[in-house]
Each structure stands twice: as structure tokens, then as C-alpha cells.
C-alpha atoms as a PDB file:
ATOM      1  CA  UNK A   1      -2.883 -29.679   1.222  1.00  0.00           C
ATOM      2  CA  UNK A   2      -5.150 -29.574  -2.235  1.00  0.00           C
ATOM      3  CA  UNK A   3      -6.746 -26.649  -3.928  1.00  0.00           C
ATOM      4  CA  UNK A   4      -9.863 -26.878  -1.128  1.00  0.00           C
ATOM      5  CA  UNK A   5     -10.632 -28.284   2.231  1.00  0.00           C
ATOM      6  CA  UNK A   6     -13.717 -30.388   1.475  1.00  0.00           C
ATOM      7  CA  UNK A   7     -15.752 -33.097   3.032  1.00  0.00           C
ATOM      8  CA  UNK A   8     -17.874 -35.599   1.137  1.00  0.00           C
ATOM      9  CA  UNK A   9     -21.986 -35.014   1.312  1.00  0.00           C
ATOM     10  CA  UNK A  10     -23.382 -38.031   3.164  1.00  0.00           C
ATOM     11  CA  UNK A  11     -26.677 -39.415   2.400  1.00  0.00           C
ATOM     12  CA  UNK A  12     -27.748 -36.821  -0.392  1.00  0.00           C
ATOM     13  CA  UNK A  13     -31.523 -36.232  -0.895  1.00  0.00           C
ATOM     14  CA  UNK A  14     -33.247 -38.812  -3.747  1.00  0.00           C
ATOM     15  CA  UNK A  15     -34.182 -35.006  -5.372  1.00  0.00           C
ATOM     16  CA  UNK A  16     -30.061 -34.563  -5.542  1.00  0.00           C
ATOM     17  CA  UNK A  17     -29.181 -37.746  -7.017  1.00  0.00           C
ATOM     18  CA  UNK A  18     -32.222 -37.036  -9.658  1.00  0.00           C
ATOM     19  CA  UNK A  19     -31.007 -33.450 -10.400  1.00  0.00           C
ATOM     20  CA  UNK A  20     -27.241 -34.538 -10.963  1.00  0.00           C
ATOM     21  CA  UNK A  21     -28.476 -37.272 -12.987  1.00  0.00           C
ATOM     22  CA  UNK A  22     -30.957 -35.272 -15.285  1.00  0.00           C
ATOM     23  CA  UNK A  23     -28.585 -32.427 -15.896  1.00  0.00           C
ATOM     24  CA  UNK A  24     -25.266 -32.760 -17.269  1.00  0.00           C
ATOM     25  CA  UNK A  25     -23.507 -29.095 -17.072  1.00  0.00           C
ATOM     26  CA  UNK A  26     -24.102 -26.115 -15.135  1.00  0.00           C
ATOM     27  CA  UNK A  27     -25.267 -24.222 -18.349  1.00  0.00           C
ATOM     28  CA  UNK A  28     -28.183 -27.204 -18.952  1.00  0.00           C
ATOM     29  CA  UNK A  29     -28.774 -26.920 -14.846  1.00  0.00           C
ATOM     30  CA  UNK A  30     -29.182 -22.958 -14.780  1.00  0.00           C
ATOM     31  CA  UNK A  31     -32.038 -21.641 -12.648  1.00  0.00           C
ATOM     32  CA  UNK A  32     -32.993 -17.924 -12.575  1.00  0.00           C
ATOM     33  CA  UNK A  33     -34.807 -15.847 -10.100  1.00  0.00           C
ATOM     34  CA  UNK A  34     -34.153 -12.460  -8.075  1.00  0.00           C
ATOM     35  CA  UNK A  35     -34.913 -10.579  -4.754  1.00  0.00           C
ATOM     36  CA  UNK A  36     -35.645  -6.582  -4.643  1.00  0.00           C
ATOM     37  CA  UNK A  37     -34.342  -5.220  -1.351  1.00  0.00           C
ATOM     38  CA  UNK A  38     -35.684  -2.271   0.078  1.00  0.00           C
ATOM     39  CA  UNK A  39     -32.879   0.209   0.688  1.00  0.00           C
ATOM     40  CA  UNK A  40     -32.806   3.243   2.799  1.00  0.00           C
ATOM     41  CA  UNK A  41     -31.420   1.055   6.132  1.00  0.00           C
ATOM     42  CA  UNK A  42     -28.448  -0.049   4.155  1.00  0.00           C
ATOM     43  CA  UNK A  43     -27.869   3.255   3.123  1.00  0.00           C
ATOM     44  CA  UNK A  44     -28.106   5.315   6.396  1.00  0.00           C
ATOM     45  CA  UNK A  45     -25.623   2.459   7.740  1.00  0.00           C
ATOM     46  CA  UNK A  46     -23.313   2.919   5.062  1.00  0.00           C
ATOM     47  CA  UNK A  47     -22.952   6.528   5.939  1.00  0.00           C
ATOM     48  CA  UNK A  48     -22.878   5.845   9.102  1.00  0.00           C
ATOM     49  CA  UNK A  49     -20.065   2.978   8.964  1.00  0.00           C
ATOM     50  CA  UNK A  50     -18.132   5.557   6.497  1.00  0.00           C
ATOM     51  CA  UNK A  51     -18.014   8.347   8.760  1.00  0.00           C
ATOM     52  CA  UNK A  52     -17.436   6.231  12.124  1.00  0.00           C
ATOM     53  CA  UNK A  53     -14.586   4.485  10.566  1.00  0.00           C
ATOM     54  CA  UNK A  54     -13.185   6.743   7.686  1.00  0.00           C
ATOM     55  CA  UNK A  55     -13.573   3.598   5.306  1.00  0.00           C
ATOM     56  CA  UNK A  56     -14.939   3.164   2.035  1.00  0.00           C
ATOM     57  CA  UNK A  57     -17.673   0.731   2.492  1.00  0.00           C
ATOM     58  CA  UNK A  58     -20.378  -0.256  -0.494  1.00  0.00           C
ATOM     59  CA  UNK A  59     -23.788  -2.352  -1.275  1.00  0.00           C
ATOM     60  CA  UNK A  60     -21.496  -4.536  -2.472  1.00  0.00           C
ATOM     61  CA  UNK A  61     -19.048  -5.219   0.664  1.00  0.00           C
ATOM     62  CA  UNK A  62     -22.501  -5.717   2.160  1.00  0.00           C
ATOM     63  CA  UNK A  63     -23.423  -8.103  -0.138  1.00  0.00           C
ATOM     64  CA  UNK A  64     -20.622 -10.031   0.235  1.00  0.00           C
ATOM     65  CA  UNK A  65     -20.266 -10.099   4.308  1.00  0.00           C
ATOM     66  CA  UNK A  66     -24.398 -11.502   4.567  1.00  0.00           C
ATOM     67  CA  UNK A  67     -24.054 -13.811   1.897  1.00  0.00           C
ATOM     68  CA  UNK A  68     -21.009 -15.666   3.444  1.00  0.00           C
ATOM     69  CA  UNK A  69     -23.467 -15.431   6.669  1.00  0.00           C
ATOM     70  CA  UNK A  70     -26.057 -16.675   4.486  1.00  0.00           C
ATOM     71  CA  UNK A  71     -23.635 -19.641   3.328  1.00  0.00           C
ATOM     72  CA  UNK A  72     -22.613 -20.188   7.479  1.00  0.00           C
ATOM     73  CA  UNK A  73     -26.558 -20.642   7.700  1.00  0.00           C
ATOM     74  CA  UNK A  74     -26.620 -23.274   4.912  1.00  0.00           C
ATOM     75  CA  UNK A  75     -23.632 -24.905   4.555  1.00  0.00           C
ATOM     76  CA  UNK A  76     -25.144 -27.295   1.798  1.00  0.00           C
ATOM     77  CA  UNK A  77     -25.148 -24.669  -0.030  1.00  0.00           C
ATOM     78  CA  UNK A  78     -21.096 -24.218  -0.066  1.00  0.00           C
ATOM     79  CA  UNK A  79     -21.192 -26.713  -2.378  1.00  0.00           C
ATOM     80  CA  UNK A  80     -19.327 -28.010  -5.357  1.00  0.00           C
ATOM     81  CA  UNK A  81     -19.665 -31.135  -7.543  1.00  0.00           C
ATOM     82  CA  UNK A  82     -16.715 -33.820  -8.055  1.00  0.00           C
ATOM     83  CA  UNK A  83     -17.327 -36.954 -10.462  1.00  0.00           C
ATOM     84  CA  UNK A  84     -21.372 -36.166 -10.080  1.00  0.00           C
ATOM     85  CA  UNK A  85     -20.941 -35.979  -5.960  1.00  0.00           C
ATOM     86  CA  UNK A  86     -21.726 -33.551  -3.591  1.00  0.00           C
ATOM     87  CA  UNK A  87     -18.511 -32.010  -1.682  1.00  0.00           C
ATOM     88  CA  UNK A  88     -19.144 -29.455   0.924  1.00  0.00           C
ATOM     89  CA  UNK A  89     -16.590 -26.658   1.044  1.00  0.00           C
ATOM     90  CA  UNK A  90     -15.360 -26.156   5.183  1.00  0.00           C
ATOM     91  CA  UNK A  91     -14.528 -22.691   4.251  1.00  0.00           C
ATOM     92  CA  UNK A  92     -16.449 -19.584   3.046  1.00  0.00           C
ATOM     93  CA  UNK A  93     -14.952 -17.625   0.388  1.00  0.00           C
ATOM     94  CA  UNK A  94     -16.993 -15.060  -1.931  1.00  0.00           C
ATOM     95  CA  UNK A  95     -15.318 -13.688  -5.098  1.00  0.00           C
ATOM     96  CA  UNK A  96     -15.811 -10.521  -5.919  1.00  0.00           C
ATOM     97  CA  UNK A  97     -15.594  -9.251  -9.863  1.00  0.00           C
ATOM     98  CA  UNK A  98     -13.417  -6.402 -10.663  1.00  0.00           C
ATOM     99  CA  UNK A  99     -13.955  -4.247 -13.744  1.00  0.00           C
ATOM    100  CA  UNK A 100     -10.692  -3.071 -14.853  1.00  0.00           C
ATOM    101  CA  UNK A 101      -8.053  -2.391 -17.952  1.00  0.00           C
ATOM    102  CA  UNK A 102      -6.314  -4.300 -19.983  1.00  0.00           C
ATOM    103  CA  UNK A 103      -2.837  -2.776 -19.896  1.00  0.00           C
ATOM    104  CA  UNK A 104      -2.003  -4.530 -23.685  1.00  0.00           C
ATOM    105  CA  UNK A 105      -5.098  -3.373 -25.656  1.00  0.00           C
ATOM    106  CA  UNK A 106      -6.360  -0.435 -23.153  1.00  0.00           C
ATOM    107  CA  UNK A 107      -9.701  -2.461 -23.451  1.00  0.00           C
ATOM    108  CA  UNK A 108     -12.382  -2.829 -20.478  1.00  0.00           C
ATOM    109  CA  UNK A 109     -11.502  -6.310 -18.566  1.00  0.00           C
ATOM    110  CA  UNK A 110     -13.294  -8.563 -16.291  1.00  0.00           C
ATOM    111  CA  UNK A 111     -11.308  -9.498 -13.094  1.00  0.00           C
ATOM    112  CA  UNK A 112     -11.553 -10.657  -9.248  1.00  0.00           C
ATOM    113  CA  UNK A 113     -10.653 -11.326  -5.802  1.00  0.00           C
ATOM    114  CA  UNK A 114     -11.454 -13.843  -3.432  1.00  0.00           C
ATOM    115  CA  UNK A 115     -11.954 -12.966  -0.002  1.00  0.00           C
ATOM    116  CA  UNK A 116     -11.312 -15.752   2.526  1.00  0.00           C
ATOM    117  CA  UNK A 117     -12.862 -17.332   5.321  1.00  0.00           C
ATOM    118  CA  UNK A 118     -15.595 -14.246   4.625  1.00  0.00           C
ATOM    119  CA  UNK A 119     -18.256 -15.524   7.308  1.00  0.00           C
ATOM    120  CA  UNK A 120     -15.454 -14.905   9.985  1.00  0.00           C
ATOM    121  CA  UNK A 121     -14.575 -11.235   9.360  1.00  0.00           C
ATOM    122  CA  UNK A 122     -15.751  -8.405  10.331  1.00  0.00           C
ATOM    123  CA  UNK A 123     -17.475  -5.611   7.803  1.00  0.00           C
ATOM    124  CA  UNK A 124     -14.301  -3.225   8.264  1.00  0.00           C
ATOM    125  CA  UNK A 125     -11.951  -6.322   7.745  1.00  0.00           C
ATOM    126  CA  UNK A 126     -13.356  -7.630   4.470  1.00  0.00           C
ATOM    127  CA  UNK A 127     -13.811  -3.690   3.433  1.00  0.00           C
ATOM    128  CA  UNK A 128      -9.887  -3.546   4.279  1.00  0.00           C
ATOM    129  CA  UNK A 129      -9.071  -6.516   2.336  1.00  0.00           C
ATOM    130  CA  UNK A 130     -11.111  -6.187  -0.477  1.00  0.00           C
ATOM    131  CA  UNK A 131     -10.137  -2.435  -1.256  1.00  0.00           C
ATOM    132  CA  UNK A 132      -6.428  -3.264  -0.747  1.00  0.00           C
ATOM    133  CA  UNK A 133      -7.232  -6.351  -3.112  1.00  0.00           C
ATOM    134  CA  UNK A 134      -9.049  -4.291  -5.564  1.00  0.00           C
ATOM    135  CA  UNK A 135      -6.432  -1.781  -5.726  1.00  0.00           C
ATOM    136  CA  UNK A 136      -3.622  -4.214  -6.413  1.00  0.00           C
ATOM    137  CA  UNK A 137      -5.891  -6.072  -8.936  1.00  0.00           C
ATOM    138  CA  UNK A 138      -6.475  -3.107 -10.715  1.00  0.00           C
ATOM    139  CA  UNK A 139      -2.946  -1.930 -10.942  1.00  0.00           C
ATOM    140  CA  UNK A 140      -1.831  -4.971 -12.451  1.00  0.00           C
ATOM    141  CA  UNK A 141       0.627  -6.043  -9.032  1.00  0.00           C
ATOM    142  CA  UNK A 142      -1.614  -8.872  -7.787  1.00  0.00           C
ATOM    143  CA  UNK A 143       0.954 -11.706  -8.217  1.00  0.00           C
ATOM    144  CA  UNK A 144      -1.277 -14.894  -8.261  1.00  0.00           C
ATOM    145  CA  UNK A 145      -3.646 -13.046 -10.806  1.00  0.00           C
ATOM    146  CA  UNK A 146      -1.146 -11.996 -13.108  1.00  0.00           C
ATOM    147  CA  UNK A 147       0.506 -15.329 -13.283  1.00  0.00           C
ATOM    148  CA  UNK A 148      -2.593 -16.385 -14.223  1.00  0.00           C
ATOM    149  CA  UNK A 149      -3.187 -13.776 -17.228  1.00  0.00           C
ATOM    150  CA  UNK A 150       0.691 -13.927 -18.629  1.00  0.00           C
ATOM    151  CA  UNK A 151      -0.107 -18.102 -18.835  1.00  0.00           C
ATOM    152  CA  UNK A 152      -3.579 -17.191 -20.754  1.00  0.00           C
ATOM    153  CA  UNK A 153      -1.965 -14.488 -22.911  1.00  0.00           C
ATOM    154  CA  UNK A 154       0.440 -16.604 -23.852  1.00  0.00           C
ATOM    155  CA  UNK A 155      -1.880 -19.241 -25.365  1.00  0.00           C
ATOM    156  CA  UNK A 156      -3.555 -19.444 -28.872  1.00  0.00           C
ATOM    157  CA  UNK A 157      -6.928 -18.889 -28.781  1.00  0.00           C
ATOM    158  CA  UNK A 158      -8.626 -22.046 -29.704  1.00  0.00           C
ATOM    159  CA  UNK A 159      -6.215 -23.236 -26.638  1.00  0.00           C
ATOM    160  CA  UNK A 160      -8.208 -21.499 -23.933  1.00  0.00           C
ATOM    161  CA  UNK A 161     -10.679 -23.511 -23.644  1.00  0.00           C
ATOM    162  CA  UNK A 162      -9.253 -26.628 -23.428  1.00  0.00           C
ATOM    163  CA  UNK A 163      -6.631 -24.748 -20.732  1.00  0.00           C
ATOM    164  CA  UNK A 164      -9.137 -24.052 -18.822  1.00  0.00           C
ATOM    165  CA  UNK A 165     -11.112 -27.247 -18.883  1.00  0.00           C
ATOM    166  CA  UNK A 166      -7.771 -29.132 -17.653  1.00  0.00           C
ATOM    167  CA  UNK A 167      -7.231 -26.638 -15.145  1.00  0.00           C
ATOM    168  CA  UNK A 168     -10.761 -27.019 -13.534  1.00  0.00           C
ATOM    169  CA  UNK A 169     -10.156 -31.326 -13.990  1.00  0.00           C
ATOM    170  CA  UNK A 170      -7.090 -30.639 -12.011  1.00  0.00           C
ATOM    171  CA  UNK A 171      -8.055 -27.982  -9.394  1.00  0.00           C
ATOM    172  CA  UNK A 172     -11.151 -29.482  -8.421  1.00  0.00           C
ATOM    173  CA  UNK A 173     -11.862 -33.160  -9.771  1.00  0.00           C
ATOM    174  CA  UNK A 174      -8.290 -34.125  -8.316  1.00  0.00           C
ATOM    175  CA  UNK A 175      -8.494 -31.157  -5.671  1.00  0.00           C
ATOM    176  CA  UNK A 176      -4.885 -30.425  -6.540  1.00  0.00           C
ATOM    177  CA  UNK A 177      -2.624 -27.420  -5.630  1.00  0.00           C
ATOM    178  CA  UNK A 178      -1.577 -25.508  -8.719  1.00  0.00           C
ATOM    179  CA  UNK A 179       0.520 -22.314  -7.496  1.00  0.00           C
ATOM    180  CA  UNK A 180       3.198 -23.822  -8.811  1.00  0.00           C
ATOM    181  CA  UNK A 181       1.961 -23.791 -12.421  1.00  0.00           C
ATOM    182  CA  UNK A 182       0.100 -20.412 -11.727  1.00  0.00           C
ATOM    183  CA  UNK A 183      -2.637 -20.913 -10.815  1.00  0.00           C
ATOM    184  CA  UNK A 184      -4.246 -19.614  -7.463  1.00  0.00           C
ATOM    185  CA  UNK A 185      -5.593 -22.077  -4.829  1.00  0.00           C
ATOM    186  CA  UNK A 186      -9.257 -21.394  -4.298  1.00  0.00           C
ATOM    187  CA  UNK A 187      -9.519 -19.371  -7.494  1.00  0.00           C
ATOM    188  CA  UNK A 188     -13.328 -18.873  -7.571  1.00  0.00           C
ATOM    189  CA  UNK A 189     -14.987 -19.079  -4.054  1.00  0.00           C
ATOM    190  CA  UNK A 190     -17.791 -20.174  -2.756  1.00  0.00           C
ATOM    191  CA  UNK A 191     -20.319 -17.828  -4.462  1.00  0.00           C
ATOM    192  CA  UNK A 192     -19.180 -15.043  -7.392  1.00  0.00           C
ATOM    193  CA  UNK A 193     -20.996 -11.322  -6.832  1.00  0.00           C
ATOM    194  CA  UNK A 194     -20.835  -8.585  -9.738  1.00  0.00           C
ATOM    195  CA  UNK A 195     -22.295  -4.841  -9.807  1.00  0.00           C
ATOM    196  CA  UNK A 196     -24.135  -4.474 -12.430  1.00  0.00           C
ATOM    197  CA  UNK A 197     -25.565  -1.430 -10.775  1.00  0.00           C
ATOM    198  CA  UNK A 198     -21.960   0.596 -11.489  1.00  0.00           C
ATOM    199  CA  UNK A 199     -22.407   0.453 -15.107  1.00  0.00           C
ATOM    200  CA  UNK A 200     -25.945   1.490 -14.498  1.00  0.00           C
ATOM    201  CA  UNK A 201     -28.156  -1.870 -14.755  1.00  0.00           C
ATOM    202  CA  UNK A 202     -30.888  -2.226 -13.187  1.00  0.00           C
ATOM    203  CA  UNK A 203     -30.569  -6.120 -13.517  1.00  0.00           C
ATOM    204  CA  UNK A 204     -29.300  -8.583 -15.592  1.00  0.00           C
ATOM    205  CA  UNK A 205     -28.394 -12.451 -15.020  1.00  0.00           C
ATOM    206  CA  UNK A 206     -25.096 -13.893 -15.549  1.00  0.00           C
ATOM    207  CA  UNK A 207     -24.089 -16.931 -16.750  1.00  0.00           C
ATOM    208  CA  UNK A 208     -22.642 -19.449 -14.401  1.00  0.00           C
ATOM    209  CA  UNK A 209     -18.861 -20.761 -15.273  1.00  0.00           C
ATOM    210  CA  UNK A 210     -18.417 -24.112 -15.899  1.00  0.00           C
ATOM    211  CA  UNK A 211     -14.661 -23.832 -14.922  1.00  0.00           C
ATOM    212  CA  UNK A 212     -15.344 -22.294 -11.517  1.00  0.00           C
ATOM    213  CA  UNK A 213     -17.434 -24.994 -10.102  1.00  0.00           C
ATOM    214  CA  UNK A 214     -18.831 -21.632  -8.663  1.00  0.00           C
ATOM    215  CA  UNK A 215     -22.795 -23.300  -8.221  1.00  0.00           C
ATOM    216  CA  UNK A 216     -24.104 -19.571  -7.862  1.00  0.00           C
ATOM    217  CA  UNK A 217     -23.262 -15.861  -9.421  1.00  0.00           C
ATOM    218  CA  UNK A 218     -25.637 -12.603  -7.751  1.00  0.00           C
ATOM    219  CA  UNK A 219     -25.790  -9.518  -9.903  1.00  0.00           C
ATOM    220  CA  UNK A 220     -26.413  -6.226  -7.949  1.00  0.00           C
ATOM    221  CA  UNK A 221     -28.497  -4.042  -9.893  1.00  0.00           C
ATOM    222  CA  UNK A 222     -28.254   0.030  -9.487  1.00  0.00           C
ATOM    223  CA  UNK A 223     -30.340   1.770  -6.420  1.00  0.00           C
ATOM    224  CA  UNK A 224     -33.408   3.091  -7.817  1.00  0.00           C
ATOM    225  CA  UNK A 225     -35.647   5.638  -6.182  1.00  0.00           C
ATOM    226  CA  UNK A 226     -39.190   3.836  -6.681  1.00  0.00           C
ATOM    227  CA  UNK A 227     -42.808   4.585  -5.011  1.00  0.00           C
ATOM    228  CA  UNK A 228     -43.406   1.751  -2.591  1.00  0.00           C
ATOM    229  CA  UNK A 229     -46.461   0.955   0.131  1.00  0.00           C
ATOM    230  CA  UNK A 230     -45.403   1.295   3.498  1.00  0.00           C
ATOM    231  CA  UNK A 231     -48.102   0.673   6.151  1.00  0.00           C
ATOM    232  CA  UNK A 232     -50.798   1.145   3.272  1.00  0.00           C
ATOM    233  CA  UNK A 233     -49.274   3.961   2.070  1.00  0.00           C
ATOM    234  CA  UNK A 234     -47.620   4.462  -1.158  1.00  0.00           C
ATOM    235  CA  UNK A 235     -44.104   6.766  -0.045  1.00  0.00           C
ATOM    236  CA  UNK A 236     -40.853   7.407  -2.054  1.00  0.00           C
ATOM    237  CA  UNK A 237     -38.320   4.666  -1.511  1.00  0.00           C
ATOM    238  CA  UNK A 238     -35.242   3.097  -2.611  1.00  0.00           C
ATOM    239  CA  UNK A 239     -34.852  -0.631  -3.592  1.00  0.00           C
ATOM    240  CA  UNK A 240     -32.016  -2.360  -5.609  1.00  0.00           C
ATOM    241  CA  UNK A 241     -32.418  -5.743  -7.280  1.00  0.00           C
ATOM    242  CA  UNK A 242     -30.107  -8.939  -6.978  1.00  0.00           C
ATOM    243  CA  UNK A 243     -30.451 -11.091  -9.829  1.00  0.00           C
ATOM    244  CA  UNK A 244     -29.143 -15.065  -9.128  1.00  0.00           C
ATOM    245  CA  UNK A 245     -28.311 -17.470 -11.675  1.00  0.00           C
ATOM    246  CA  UNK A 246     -27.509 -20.420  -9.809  1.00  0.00           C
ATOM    247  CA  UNK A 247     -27.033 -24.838 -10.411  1.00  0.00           C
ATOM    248  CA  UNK A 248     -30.142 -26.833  -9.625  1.00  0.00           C
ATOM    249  CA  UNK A 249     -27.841 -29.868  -9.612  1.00  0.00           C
ATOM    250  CA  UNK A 250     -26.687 -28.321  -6.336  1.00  0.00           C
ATOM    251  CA  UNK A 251     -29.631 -25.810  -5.190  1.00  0.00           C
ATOM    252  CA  UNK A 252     -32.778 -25.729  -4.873  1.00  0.00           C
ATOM    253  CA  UNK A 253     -35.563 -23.793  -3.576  1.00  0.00           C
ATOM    254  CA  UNK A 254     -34.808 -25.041   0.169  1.00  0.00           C
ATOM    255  CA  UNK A 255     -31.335 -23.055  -0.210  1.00  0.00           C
ATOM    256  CA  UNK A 256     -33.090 -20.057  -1.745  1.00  0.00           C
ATOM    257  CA  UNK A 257     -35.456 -19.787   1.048  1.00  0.00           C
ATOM    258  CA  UNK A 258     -32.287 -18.948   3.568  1.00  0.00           C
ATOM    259  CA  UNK A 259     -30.260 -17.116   1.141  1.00  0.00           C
ATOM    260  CA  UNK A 260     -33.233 -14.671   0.733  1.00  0.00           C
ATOM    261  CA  UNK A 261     -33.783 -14.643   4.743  1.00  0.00           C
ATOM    262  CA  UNK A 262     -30.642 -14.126   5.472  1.00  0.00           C
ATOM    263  CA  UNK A 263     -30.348 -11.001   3.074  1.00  0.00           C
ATOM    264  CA  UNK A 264     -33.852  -9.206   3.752  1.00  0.00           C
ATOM    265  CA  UNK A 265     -32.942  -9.858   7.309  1.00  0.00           C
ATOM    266  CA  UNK A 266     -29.332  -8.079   8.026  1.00  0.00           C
ATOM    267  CA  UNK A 267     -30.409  -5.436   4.331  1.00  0.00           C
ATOM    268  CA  UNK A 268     -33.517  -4.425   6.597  1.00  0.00           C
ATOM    269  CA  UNK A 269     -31.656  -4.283   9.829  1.00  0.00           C
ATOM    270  CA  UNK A 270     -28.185  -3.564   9.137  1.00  0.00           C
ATOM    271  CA  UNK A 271     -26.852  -2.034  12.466  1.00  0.00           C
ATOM    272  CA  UNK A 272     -28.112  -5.140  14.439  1.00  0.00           C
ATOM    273  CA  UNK A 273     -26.273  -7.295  12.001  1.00  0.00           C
ATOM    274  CA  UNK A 274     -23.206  -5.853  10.574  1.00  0.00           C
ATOM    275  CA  UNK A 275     -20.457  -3.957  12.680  1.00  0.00           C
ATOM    276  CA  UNK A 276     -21.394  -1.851  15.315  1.00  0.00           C
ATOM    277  CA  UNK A 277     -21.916   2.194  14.661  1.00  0.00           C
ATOM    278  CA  UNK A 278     -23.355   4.691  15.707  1.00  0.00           C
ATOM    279  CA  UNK A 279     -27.143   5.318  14.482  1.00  0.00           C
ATOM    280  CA  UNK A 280     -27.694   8.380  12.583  1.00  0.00           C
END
């Protein structure tokens, strides 16, 4: 087996074969937009989900469980390209970013953790996963990870790069399995999500990376409590913002348009769409 399960894109749109033509990097490709969610339903489900199960749920295990759904929904859009063609991933992973410490220099670091197969979990089973993920990450005892960091620490700088260029040829290009060398099957996922909102952002859009062949990143800005019209009337409320930076060579306003269903619908109506609780 190679680095992913993929399948060939048959028949792409003459708009595909114009936008992988025009563009030659995901950097020159970038596209930028965002969607403000209202709130309060998340919120009350969150407590809800936290007290009916004892587990420590967040925005962003939310995030992650309706955007694989949102990915299930449009599978063109768990996407990646190989020699300027379209391969459709058959499996839904989302990676999620991990701020943590650098045990070396004691400096803040940028981590992550893929979950798997995300689309086919439940909320309490990528919660699980994720936390017991997050907590190994963190302590520096995630094995595939830190094979991955000794092989980058041990490089020279102006090495990286390059390192990281061949890796992504290799892992992706020739879809080939690296564990051997280090280097994590499936490193990336489908779709990258950060929280901005924990270092109190209220939004901010991230750069894609080229290496992933991630084609999309979603920044979670903090909760804010803002004055918003409900029924013609202009109440307290909370809404948080999710900013997308993601590769027009691969998406395009037709994937947007059931991304941003797919999280108004299950942000606005949570217990019908997540695991089953109690209501409040």
C-alpha cells in the first residue's frame, strides 16, 4: 500500500484544466474568504455533550467532525494534485494543529495530529482520539511525530527545504510509503484546522503548505459576544469567525457553497447533527 488510497478524477471540468494550467503553486493559486457562525447552539451543546459524557469537547472537535461531513458531501473536494491531475482521496482525514514546546529551546512550537477516517466517527470518538493524540503530541511520546522532528533537527538549515520538497515528491507524486525513513503515512490530511481563537484572534488567514498537498487550511477565530438582528431585532449574541485560505487549482466557489452549508447547517443545529444528548 502507498502513502494514500486515491483514485484518478475522470473527466475534470474545462474551468479545472484552465485553473491548473494558469497557476503554478498553491501560494500563486491562494484564494481567501471566511464564514461568521452564529454561536450560542454550539455552545449550549457543548455543555451539554460535556456533562452527558464527562468529556472534554471544543469548537474545534466540532469543527473538525462537520467538516469531514462537509468533505463526505463533496468528495471533489478531498482532493490533491499529482503531475497537474486531479486525485480524489477515498478517505477523510482532518489534521488538527497543536501549539506546543519545544523541549530543546523551551520555545512555542507548531505541531499536529491527523485524525482518520473522520467522516465515520462519532463526536465522542474523534474527541477521544484527538485528546489522547494531543496529549501524547504534546509530551513529546508520539512516535511517528518525533521521528519526524529528530530527522529535521538533525539537518542544516538551508537543507530543510529541499528535505521537505523530496519528501512531498516522494509521499505524494510517487504515493510512496515512508515509515520506514520516518515519515508518517498520511502526514497532512485532507483539510488542516488551527485555533486562532486560543491565542485570542479574532481571525487571521494562513498560508497554505506547499509540502502538504493540503488544498485547504480553516482558522477558528475567538467567540465574541457581538449585537446581532434576530427576527428584526438587534439582541446580544455570540458568533466566531472561520477564516479559509484554500487552492483554486482544486476549489472553487461550487465547493465553498457546501462547505459553508454544511457548517451553518450542523453549527445552527448541533443536537440534530452531532451525537445525541440531552437538550438543556
Amino acid at each position: 500500500m502507498g502513502n494514500l488510497e486515491l483514485e484518478r478524477k475522470s473527466n475534470p471540468s474545462t474551468f479545472r484544466k484552465l485553473a491548473i494550467g494558469t497557476w503554478d503553486n498553491a501560494a500563486e493559486a491562494s484564494v481567501y474568504g471566511s464564514l461568521t457562525l452564529r454561536m450560542e447552539p454550539a455552545l449550549a451543546y457543548l455543555a451539554a455533550f460535556r456533562a452527558a459524557t464527562g468529556r472534554h469537547a471544543t469548537v474545534t472537535h466540532l469543527m473538525g467532525r462537520a467538516m469531514a461531513e462537509a468533505l463526505r458531501r463533496m468528495p471533489d473536494a478531498n482532493a490533491l494534485l499529482r503531475a497537474r491531475r486531479v486525485y480524489l482521496r477515498k478517505r477523510v482525514s482532518v489534521f488538527f494543529q497543536v501549539a506546543m514546546e519545544d523541549p530543546a529551546t523551551g520555545e512555542l512550537d507548531l505541531s499536529g495530529t491527523v485524525l482518520r477516517d473522520a467522516d465515520q466517527k462519532s463526536l465522542a470518538e474523534c474527541v477521544d482520539e484527538c485528546n489522547a493524540r494531543f496529549a501524547k503530541v504534546k509530551a513529546h511520546k508520539d512516535r511517528e511525530l518525533e521521528g519526524t522532528r529528530s530527522l529535521l533537527s538533525r539537518l542544516p538549515g538551508p537543507l530543510v527545504g529541499s528535505m521537505l520538497r523530496a519528501t512531498s515528491f516522494l509521499s505524494y507524486e510517487l504515493n510512496l510509503d515512508l515509515r520506514r525513513l520516518g515519515i508518517p503515512r498520511d502526514a497532512f490530511g485532507s483539510v488542516m484546522i488551527t485555533n486562532i481563537g486560543s491565542i485570542g484572534l479574532q481571525e487571521a488567514y494562513v498560508p497554505l503548505i506547499a509540502y502538504s498537498r493540503v488544498p485547504m487550511i480553516l482558522a477558528l477565530g475567538n467567540v465574541e459576544d457581538v449585537p446581532v438582528v434576530d427576527d428584526g431585532e438587534l439582541v446580544a449574541g455570540k458568533t466566531m469567525k472561520v477564516c479559509a485560505t484554500f487552492d483554486h487549482r482544486l476549489l472553487d466557489g461550487s465547493h465553498a457553497v457546501v462547505i459553508a452549508r454544511t457548517l451553518r447547517e450542523w453549527f445552527a443545529h448541533p443536537f440534530d447533527h452531532f451525537d445525541p444528548v440531552p437538550r438543556p
